[in-house]
C-alpha atoms as a PDB file:
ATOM      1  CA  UNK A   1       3.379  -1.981  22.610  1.00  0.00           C
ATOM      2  CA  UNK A   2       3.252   1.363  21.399  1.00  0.00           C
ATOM      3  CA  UNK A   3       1.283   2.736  18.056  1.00  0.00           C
ATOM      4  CA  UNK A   4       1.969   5.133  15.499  1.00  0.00           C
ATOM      5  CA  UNK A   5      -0.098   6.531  12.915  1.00  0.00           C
ATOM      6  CA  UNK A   6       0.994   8.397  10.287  1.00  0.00           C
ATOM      7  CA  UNK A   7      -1.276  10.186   7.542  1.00  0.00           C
ATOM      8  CA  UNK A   8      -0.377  10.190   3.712  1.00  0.00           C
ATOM      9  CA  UNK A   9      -2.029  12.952   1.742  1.00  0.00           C
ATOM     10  CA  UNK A  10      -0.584  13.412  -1.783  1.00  0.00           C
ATOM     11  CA  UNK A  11      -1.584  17.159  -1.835  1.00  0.00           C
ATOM     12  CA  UNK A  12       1.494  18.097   0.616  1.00  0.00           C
ATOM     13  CA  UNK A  13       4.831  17.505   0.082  1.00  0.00           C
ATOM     14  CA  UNK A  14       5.134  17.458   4.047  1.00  0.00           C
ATOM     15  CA  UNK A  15       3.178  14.537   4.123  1.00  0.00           C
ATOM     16  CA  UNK A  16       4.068  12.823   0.646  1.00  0.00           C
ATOM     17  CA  UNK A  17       5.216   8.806   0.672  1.00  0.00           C
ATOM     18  CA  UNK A  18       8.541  10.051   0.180  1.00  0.00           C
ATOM     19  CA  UNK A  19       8.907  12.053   3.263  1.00  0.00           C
ATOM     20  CA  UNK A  20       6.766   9.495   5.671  1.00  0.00           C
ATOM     21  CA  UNK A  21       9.642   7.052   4.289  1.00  0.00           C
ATOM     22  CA  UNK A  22      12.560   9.832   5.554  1.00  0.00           C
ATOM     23  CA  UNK A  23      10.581  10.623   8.964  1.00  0.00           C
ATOM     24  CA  UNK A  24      11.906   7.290  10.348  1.00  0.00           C
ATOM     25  CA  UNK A  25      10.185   4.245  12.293  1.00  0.00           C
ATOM     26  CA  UNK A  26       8.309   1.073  11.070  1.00  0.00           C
ATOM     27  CA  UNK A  27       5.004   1.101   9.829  1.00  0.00           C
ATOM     28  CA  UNK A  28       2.361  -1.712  10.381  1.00  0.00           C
ATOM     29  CA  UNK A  29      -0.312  -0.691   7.934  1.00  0.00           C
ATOM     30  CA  UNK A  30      -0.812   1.354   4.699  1.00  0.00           C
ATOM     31  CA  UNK A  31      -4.119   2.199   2.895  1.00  0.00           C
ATOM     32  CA  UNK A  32      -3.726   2.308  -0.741  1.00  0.00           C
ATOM     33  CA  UNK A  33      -6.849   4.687  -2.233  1.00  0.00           C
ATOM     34  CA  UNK A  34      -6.176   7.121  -4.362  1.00  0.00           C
ATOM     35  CA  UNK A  35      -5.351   7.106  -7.961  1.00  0.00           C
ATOM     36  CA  UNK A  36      -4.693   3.942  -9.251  1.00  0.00           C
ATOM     37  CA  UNK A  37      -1.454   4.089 -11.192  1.00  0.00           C
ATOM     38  CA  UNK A  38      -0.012   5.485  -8.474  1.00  0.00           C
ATOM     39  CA  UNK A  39      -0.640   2.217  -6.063  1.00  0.00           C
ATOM     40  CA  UNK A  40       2.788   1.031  -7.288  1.00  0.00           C
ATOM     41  CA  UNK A  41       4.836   3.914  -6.878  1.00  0.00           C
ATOM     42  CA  UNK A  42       3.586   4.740  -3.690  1.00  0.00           C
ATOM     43  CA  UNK A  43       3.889   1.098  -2.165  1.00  0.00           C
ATOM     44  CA  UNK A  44       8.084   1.331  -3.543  1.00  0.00           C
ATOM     45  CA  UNK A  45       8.250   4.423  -1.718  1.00  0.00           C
ATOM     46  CA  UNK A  46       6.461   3.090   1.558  1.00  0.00           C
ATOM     47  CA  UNK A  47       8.194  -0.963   1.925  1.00  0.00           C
ATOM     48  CA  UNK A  48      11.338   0.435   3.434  1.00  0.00           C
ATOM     49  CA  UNK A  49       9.774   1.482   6.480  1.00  0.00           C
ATOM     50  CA  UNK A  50       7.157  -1.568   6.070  1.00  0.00           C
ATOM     51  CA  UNK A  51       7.247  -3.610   9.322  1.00  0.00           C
ATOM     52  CA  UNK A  52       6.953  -7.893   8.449  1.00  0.00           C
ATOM     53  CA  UNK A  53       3.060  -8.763   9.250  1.00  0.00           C
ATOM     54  CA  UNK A  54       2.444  -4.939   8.004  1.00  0.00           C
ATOM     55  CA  UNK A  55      -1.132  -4.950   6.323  1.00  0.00           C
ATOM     56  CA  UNK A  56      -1.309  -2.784   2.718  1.00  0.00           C
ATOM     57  CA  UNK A  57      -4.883  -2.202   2.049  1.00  0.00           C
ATOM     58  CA  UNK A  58      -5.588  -1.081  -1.666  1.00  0.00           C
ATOM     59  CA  UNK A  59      -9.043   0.037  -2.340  1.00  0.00           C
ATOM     60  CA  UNK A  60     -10.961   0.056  -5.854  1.00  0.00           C
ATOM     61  CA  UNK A  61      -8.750  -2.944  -7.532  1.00  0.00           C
ATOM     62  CA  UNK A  62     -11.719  -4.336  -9.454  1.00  0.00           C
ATOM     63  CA  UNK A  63     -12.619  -1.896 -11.970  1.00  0.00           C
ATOM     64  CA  UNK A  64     -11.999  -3.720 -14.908  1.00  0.00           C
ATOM     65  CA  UNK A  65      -9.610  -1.465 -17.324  1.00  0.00           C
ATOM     66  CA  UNK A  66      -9.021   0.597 -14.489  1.00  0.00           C
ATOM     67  CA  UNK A  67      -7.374  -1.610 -12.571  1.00  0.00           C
ATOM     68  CA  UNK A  68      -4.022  -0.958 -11.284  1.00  0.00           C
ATOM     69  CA  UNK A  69      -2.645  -3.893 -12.521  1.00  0.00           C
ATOM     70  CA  UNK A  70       1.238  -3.264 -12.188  1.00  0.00           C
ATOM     71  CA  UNK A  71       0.272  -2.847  -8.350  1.00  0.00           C
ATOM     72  CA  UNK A  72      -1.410  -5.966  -8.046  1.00  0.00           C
ATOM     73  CA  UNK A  73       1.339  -7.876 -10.112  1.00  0.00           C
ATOM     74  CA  UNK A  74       3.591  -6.681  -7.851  1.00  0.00           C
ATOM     75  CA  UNK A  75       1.733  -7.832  -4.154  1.00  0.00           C
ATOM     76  CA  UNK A  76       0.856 -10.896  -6.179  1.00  0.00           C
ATOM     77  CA  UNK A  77       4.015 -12.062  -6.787  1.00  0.00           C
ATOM     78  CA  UNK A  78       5.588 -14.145  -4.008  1.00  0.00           C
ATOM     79  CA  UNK A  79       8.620 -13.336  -4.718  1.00  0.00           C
ATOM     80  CA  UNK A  80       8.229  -9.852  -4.032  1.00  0.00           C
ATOM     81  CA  UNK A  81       7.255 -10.735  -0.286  1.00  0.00           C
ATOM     82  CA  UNK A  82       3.939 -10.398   0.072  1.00  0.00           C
ATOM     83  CA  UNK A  83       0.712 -12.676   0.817  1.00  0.00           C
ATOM     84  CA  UNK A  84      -3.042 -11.534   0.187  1.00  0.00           C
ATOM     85  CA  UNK A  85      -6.441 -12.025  -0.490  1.00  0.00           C
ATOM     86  CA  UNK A  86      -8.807  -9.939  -2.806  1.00  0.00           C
ATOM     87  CA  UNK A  87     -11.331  -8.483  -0.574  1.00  0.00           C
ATOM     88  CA  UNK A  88     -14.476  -8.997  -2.531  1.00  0.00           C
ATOM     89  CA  UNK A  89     -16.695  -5.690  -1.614  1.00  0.00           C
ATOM     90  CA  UNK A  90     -17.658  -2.678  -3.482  1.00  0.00           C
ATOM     91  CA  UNK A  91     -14.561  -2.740  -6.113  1.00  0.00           C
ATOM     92  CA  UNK A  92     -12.910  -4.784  -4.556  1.00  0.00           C
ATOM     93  CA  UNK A  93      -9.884  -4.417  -2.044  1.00  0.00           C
ATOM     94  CA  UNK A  94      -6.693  -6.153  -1.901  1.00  0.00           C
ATOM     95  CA  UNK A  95      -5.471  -7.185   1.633  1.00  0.00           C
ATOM     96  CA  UNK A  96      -1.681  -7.858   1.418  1.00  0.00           C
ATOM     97  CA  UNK A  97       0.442  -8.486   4.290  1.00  0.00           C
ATOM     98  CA  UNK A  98       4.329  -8.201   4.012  1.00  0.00           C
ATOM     99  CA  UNK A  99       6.051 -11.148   4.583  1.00  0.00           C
END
């Protein structure tokens, strides 16, 4: 078994969702924390390289109005190939895992 882990920082175009997508290779997991209404976005960009059993961890999903709710419509609907569990702690995480 071999491991790969790639780093996401929205501040570098290097290292945006777009380009991790390009560089190639599955990806097992994907953490989900930055600003909210770009959850969605980012996750489109990202399930192409999303390996089945791949974990996406989005942090901060129970705020209320700040919600990302387009995000969690999307992992929450079974036909869009995910399964997951709200993570009750701090504001709340959703665990999806790609089906």
């Amino acid at each position: 078994m071999s491991w790969s882990v790639s780093a996401v920082r929205s501040r570098s175009a290097a290292n945006s969702p777009r380009a991790t997508a390009r560089s190639g290779g599955r990806r097992g997991i994907a953490l989900l924390d930055g600003w909210k209404d770009l959850c969605l976005p980012v996750l489109r960009l990202l399930e192409p390289v999303l390996s089945p059993g791949a974990l996406v961890i989005a942090d901060d999903v129970d705020q209320g109005e700040g919600a990302p709710r387009p995000y969690l419509d999307h992992v929450r609907d079974p036909a869009n190939g995910y399964r997951n569990v709200t993570f009750p702690v701090g504001d709340g995480m959703e665990i999806s895992c790609r089906l």
